[in-house]
Protein backbone atom coordinates (compact mmCIF):
# COMPACT_ATOMS: atom_id res chain seq x y z
CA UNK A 1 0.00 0.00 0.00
CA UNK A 2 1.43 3.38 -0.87
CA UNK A 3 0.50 6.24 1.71
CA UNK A 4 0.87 10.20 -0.09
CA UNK A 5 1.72 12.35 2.60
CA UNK A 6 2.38 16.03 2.81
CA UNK A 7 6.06 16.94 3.56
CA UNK A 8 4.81 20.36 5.31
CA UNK A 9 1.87 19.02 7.04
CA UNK A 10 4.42 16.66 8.99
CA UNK A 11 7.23 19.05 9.60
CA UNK A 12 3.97 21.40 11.09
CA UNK A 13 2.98 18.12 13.43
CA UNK A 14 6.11 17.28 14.19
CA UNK A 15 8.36 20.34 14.44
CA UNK A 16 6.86 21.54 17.78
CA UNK A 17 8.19 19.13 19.71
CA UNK A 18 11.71 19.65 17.88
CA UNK A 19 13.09 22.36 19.98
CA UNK A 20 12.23 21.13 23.26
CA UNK A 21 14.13 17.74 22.79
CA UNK A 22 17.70 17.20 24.00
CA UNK A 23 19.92 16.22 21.21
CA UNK A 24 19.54 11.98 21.40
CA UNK A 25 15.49 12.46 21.14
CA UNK A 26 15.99 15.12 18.30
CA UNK A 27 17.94 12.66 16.00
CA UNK A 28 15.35 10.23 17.21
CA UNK A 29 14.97 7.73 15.53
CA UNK A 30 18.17 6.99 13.23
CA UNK A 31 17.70 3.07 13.08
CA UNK A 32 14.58 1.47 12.35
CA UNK A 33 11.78 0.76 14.88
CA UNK A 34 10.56 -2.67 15.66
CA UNK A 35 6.83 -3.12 17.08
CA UNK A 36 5.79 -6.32 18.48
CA UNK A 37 2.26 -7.94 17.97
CA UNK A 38 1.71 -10.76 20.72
CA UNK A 39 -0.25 -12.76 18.53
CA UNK A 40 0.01 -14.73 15.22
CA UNK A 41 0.11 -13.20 12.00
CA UNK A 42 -3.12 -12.83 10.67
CA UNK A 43 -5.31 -12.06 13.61
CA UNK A 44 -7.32 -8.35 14.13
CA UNK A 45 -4.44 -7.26 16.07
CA UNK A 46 -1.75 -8.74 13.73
CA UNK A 47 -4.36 -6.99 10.78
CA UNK A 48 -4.74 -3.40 12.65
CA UNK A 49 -0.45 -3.20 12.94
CA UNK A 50 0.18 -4.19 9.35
CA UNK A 51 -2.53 -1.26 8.62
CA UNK A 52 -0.85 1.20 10.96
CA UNK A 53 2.41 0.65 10.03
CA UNK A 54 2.97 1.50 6.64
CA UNK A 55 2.46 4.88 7.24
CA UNK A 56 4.19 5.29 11.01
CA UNK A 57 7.25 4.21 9.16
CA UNK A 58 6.48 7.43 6.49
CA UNK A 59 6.25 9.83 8.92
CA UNK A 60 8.76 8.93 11.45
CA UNK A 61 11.28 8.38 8.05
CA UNK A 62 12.64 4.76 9.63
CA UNK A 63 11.06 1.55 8.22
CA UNK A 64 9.35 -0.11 11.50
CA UNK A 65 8.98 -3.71 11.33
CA UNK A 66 6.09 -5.95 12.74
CA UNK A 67 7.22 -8.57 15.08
CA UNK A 68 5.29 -11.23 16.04
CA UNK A 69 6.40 -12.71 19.13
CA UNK A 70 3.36 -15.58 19.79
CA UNK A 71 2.36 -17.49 22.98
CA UNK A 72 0.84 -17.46 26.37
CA UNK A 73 -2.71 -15.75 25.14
CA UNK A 74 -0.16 -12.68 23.92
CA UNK A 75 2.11 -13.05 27.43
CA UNK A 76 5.44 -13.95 25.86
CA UNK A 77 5.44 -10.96 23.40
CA UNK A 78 4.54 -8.87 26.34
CA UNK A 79 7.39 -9.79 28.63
CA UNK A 80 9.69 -9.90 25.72
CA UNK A 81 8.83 -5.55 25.08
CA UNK A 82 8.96 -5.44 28.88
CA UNK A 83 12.65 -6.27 28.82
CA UNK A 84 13.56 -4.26 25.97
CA UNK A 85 15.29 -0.68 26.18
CA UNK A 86 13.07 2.04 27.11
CA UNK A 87 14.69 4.40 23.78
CA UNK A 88 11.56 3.90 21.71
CA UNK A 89 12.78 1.71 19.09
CA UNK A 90 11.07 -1.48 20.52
CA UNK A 91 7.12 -1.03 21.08
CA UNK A 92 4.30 -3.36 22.27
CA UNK A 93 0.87 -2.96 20.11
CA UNK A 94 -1.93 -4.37 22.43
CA UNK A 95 -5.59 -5.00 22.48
CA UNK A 96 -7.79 -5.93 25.39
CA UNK A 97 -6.34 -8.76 26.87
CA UNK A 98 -3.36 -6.70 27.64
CA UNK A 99 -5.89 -5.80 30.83
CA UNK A 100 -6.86 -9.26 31.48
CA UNK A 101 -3.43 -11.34 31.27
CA UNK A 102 -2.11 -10.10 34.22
CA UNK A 103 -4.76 -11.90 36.55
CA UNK A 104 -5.42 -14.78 34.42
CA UNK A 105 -1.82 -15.52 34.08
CA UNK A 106 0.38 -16.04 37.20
CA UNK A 107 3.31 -16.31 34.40
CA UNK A 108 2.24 -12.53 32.98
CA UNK A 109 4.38 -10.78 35.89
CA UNK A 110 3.33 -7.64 34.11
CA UNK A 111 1.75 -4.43 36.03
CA UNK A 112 -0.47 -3.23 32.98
CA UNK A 113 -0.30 0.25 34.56
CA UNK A 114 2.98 0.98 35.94
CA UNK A 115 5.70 -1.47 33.40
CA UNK A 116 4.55 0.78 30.12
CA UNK A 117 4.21 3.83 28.95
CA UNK A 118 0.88 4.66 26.88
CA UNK A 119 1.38 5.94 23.27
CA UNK A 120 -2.22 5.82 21.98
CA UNK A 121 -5.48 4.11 21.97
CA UNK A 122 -5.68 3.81 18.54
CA UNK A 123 -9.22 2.12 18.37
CA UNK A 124 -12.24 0.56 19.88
CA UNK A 125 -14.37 -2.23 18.08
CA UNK A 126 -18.18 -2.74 20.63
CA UNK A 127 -19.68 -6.01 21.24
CA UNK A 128 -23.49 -6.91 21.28
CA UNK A 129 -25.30 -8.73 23.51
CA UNK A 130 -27.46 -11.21 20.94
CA UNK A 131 -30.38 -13.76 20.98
CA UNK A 132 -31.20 -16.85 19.47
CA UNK A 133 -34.56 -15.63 17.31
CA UNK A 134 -36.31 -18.43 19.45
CA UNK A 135 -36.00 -16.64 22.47
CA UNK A 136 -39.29 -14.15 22.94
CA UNK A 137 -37.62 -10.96 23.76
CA UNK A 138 -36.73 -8.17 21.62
CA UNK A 139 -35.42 -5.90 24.08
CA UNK A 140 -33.43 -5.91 27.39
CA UNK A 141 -36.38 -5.62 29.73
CA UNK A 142 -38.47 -8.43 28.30
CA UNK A 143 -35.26 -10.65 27.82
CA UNK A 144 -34.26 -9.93 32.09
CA UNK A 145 -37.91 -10.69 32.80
CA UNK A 146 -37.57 -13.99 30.64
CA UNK A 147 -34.22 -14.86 32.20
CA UNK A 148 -35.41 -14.27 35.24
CA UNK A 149 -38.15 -16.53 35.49
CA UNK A 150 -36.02 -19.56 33.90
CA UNK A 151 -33.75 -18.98 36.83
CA UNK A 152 -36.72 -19.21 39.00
CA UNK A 153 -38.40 -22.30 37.43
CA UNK A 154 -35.46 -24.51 37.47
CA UNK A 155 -32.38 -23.10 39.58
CA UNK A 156 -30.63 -22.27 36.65
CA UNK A 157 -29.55 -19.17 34.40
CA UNK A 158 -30.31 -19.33 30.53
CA UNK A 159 -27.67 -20.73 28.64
CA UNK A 160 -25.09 -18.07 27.19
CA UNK A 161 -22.44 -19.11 24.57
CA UNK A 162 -18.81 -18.21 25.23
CA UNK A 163 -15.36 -18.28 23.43
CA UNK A 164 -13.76 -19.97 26.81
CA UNK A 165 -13.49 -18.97 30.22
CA UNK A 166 -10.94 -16.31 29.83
CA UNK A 167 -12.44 -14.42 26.58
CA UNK A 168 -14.26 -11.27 26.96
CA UNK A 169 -17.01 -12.86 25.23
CA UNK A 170 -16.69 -14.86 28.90
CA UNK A 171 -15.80 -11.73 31.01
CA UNK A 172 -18.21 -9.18 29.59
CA UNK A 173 -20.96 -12.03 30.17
CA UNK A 174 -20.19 -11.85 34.08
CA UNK A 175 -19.93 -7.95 33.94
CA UNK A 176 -23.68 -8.05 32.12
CA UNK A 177 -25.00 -10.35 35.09
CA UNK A 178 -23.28 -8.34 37.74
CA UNK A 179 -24.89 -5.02 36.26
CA UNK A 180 -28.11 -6.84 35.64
CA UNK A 181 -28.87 -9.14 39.14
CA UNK A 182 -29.62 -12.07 36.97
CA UNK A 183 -28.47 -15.07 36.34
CA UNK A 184 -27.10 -16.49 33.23
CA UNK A 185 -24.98 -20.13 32.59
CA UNK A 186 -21.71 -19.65 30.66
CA UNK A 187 -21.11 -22.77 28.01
CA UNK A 188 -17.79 -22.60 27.23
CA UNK A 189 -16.86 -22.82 23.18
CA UNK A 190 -13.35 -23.96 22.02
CA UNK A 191 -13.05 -20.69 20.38
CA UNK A 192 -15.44 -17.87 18.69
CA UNK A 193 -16.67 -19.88 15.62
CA UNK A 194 -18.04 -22.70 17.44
CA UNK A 195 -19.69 -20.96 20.04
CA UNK A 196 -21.29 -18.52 17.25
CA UNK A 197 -22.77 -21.55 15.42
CA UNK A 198 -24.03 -22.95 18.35
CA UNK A 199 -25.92 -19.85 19.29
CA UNK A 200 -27.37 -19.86 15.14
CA UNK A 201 -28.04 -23.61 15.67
CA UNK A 202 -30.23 -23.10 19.08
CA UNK A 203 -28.10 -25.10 21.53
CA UNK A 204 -27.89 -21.67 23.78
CA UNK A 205 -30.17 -18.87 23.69
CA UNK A 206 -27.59 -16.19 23.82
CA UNK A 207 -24.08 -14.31 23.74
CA UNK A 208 -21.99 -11.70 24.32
CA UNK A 209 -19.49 -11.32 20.82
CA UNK A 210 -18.36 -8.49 18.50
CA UNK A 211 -20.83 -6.49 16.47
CA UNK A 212 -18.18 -7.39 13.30
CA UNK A 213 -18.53 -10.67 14.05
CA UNK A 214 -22.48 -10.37 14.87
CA UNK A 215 -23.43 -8.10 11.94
CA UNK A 216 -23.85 -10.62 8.95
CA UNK A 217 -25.86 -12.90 11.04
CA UNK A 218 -28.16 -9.69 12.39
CA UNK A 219 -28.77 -8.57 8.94
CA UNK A 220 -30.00 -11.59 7.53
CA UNK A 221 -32.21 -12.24 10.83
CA UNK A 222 -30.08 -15.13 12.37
CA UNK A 223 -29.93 -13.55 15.35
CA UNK A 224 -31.26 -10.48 17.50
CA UNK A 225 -29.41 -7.70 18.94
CA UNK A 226 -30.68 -6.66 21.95
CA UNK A 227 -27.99 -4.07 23.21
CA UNK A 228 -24.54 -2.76 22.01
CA UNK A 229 -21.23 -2.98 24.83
CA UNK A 230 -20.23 0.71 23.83
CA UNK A 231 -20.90 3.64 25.78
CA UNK A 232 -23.16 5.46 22.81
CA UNK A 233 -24.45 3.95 19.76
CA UNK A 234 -22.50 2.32 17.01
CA UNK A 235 -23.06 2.98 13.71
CA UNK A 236 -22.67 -0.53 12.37
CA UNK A 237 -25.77 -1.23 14.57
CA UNK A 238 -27.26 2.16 14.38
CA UNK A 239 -30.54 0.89 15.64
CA UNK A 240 -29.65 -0.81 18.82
CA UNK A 241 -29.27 0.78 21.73
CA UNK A 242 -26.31 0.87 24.05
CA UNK A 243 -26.92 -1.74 27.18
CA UNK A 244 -25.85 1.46 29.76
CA UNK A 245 -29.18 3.32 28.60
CA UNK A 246 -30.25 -0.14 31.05
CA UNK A 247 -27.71 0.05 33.07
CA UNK A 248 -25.68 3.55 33.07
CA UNK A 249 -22.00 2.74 33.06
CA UNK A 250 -21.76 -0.30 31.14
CA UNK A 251 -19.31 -0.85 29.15
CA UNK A 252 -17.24 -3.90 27.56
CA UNK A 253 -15.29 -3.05 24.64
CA UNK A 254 -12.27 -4.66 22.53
CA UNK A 255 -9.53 -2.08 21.67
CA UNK A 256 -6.18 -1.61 20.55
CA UNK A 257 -3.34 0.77 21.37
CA UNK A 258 0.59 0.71 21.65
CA UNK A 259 3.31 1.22 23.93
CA UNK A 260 6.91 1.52 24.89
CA UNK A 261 8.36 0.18 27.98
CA UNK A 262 8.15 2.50 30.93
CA UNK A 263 10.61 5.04 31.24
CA UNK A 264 10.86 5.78 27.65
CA UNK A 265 11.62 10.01 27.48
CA UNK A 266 8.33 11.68 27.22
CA UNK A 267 9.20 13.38 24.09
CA UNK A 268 9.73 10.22 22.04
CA UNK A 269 6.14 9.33 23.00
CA UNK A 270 4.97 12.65 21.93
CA UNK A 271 6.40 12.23 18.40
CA UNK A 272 4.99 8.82 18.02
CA UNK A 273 1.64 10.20 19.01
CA UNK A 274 2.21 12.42 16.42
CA UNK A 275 2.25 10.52 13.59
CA UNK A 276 0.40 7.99 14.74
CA UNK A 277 -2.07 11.00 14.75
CA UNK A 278 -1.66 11.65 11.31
CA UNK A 279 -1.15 7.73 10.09
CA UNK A 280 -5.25 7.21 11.16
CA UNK A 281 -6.14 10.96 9.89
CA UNK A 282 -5.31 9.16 6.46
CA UNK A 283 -9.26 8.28 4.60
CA UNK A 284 -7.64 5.07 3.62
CA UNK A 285 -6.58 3.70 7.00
CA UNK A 286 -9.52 5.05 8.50
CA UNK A 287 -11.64 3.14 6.28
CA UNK A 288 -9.89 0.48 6.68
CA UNK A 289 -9.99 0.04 10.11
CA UNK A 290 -14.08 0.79 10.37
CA UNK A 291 -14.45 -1.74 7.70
CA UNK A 292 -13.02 -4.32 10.44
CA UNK A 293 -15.83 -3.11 13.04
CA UNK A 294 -13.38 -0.16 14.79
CA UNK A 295 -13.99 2.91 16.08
CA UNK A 296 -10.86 5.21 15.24
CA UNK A 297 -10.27 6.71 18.46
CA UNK A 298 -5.84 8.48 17.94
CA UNK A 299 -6.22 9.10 21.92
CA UNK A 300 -3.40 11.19 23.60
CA UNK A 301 -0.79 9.14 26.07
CA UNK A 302 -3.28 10.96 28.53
CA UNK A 303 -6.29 9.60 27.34
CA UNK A 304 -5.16 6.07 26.90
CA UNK A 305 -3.32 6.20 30.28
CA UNK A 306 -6.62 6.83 32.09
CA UNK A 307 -8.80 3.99 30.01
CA UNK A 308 -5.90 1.01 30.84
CA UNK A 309 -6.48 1.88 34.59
CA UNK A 310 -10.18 1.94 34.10
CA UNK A 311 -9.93 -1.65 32.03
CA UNK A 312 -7.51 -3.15 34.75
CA UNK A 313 -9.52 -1.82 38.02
CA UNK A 314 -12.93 -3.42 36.05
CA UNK A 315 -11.55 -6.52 34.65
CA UNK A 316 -9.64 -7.60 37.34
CA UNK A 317 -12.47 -7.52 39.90
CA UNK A 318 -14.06 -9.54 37.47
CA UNK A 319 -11.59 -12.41 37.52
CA UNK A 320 -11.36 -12.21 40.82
CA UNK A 321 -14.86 -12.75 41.58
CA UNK A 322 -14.98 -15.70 39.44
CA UNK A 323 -11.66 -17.06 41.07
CA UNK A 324 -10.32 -17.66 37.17
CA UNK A 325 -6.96 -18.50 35.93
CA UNK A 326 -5.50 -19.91 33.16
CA UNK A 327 -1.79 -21.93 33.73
């Protein structure tokens, strides 16, 4: 892919940070930068770097090469960008099990907070809670009073499809039935596909799953979407509501942002946010993202610092409460 950018539009982004930085930052960077993905190649996170990166590399002038660094539910590549030099030529693109790892894993041995420094969210992608057509609700009220009374008549919660126990399809499930006093089972899938087939095929009534991996089935009338997992409403789903109108505060979203390891000088981080800034301003990487289900957010360090302590504080009470780990 070839990315056109203006040579005075980036000296205007860039420059300002210029004369503030002592002389190593200024000729920062003169090698190229490496960015690891914790994942295999060809996943949504593996997908959103290799859209990113093309034009990071353009407006920082240094090629930066993806690294995929695979195991441990995105662990190893984690520890590996934990260890590197904080001089901004090694970075760590996350998504939202960066959050989670840390108390599902007792290898992790990563404080999500304190052992990086935040660069940018670069996006947000909502889930949707859905329902088997079977199932005789067509909003949240009538589907809690529904759930509620199968709970009642049996001793047991209405079956919801997960991923496995340590997905947020499983984790935003337990954060719904905190938020909504009810009670729902959790059948654990061996992965996404499988549990989305047998949610079409009737064996559960229900999940909790991306709207980019809901929205073909929605469309066609496979399955109904009762409530969206983003704070307002999404426009690949402009017709359902968000599930905090029910229950103000909700919120369960997959994302994905970068880092450096902590310590890394401030104004390195400021000219990656830079033109990172300007790599997602492009039409054709913003497109490119939504068309995957993402909300472009190009946060500042600020911004993204403040969301990884809300997703840690939130997620982590969740594991707790359901005693969870993984190894």
């Amino acid at each position: 892919m070839i990315f056109v950018f203006s040579r005075k539009f980036l000296l205007a982004t860039l420059s300002s940070f210029v004369c503030a930085l002592p002389l190593y930052a200024q000729d920062y960077p003169a090698r190229p930068v490496h960015v690891i993905v914790p994942i295999t190649p060809g996943g949504a996170l593996d997908t959103t770097a290799r859209m990113v990166v093309p034009g990071l590399s353009q407006a920082i002038g240094q090629p930066v090469v993806v690294d995929n660094r695979v195991g441990a539910g995105g662990v190893m590549g984690t520890r590996q960008a934990l260890q590197a030099a904080p001089d901004g030529y090694t970075l760590l693109m996350i998504f939202d099990s960066f959050a989670t790892n840390p108390y599902l894993y007792k290898t992790a041995q990563y404080d999500p907070v304190k052992d990086f420094v935040p660069i940018m969210l670069i996006s947000r992608s909502p889930q949707v809670l859905l329902l088997h057509p079977d199932v005789p609700a067509r909003n949240i009220k009538d589907f809690l009073s529904l759930a509620r009374s199968a709970s009642t008549k049996d001793g047991t919660g209405m079956d919801f499809a997960t991923a496995g126990p340590g997905t947020s399809s499983r984790l935003s499930l337990e954060l719904f039935k905190q938020a909504a006093q009810v009670d729902l089972t959790a059948v654990h899938y061996k992965g996404g596909n499988p549990a989305i087939s047998g949610l079409l095929g009737g064996q559960v009534k229900g999940m909790i799953v991306q709207v980019s991996v809901a929205m073909p089935h929605v469309k066609r009338g496979k399955l109904i979407a009762l409530g969206v997992s983003s704070a307002k409403r999404t426009p690949l789903l402009p017709d359902v509501p968000p599930i905090a109108d029910t229950f103000p505060g909700f919120e369960a979203q997959g994302w994905t942002g970068i880092l450096a390891p902590a310590a890394t000088p401030r104004s390195i981080i400021d000219k990656l946010n830079a033109a990172l800034k300007y790599t997602l301003a492009q039409p054709d990487v913003k497109a490119r993202l939504e068309a995957q289900g993402s909300e472009v957010v190009g946060s500042t360090p600020e911004v993204f610092g403040t969301w990884l302590r809300g997703e840690s504080e939130k997620w982590s009470r969740i594991i707790r409460n359901l005693k969870l780990t993984l190894d």
